[in-house]
Protein backbone atom coordinates (compact mmCIF):
# COMPACT_ATOMS: atom_id res chain seq x y z
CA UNK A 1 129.94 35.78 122.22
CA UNK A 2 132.12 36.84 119.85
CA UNK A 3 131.86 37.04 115.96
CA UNK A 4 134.88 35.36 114.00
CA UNK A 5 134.61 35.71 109.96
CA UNK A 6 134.98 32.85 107.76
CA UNK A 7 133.98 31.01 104.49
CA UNK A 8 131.65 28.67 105.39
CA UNK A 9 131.36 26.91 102.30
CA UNK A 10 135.08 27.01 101.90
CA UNK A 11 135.64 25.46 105.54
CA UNK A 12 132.90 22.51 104.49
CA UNK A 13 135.51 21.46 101.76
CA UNK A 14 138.44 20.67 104.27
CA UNK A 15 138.36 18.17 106.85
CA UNK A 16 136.30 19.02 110.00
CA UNK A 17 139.70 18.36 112.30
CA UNK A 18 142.79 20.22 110.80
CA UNK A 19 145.99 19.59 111.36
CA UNK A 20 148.12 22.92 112.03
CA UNK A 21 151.48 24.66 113.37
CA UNK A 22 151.47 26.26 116.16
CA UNK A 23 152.31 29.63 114.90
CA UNK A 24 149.52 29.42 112.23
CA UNK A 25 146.42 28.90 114.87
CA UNK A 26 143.84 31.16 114.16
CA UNK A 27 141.03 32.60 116.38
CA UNK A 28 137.80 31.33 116.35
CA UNK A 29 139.19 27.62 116.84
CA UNK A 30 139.11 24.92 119.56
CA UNK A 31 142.37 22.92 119.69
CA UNK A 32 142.74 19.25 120.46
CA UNK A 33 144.58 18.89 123.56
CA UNK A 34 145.86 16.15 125.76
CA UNK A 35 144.02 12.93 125.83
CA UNK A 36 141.54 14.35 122.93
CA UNK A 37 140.09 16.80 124.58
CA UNK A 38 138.73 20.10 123.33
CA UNK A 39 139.85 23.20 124.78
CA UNK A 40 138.35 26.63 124.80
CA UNK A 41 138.14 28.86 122.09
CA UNK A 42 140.97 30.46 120.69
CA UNK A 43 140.58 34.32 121.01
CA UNK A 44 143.95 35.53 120.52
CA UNK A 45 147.42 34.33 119.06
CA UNK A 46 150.57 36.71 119.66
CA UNK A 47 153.96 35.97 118.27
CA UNK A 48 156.94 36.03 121.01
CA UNK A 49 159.11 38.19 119.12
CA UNK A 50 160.95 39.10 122.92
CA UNK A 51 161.45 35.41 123.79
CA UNK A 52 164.86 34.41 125.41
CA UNK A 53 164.47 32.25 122.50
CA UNK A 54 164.78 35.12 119.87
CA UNK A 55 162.00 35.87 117.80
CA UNK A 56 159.85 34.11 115.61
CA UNK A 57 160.37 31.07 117.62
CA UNK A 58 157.86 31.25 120.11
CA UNK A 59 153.56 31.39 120.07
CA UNK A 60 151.19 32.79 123.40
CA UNK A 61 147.25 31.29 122.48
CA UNK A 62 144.94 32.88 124.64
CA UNK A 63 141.54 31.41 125.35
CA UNK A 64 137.93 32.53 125.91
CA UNK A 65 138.70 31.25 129.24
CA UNK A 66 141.38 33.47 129.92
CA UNK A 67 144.21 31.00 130.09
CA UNK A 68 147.09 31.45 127.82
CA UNK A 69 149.43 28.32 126.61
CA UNK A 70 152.91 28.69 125.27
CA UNK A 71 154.05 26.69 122.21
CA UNK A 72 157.15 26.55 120.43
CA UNK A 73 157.19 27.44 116.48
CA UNK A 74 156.48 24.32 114.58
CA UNK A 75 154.55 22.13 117.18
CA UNK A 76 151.93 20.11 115.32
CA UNK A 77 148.40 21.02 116.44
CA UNK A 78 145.19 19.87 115.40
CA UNK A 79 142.34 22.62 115.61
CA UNK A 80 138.39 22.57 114.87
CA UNK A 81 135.75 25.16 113.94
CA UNK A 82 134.11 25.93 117.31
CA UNK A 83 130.76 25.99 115.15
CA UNK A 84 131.72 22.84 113.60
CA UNK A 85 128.69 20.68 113.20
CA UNK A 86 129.85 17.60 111.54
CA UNK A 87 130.56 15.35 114.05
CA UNK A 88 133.85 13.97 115.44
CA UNK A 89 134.54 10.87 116.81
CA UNK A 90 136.24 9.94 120.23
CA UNK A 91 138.90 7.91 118.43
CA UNK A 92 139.56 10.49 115.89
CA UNK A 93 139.91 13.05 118.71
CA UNK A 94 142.10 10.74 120.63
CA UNK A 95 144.60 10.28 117.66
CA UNK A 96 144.92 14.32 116.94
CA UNK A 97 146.17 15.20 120.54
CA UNK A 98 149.41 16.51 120.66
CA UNK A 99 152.24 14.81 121.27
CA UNK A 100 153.69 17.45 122.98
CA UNK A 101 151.16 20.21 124.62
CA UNK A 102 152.59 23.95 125.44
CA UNK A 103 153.31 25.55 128.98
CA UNK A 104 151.04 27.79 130.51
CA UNK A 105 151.47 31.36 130.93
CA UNK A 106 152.36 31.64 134.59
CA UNK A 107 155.58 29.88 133.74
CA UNK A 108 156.99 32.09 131.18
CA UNK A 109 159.56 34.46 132.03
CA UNK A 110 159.85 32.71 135.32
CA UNK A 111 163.12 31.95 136.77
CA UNK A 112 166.30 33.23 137.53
């Protein structure tokens, strides 16, 4: 499994689910996903800067998993520790999944 660094101590004084941007995602992180559920972890974020888009509009998070979701710049996330160990509630799960969830990989670039 892989190693990701971080401040434990530090990470104990914010909130065990936190609310982030798309583009600021960081490895080592499970996102909330549609209908509260927890998706793999996060093991790499790239920054579209060849997008159709332009750059610095677009975000490609790759998973443990191997499955890669698109998001726009901007979309509201929620993301926990994938060590977390204080616990997290159904209900509190439920209300932190996206609005809006990303496209996967395979469709990107596709068309005519």
């Amino acid at each position: 499994m892989a190693r990701y660094y971080r401040d434990e101590r530090a990470a104990k004084r914010q909130p065990a689910l936190l609310p982030v941007r798309s583009q600021g995602v960081d490895e080592g992180y499970r996102l909330v996903g549609p209908g509260g559920t927890l998706t793999p972890v996060v093991a790499h974020v790239q920054w579209l800067d060849n997008h159709r888009a332009g750059p610095d509009t677009h975000v490609m998070i790759s998973f443990e998993d191997g499955t890669k979701i698109e998001f726009p710049f901007d979309a509201l996330l929620a993301a926990v520790w994938h060590d977390e160990q204080r616990a997290i509630s159904e209900p509190e799960l439920s209300a932190a999944a996206p609005a809006v969830w990303g496209k996967a990989e395979e469709s990107w670039g596709e068309g005519p």
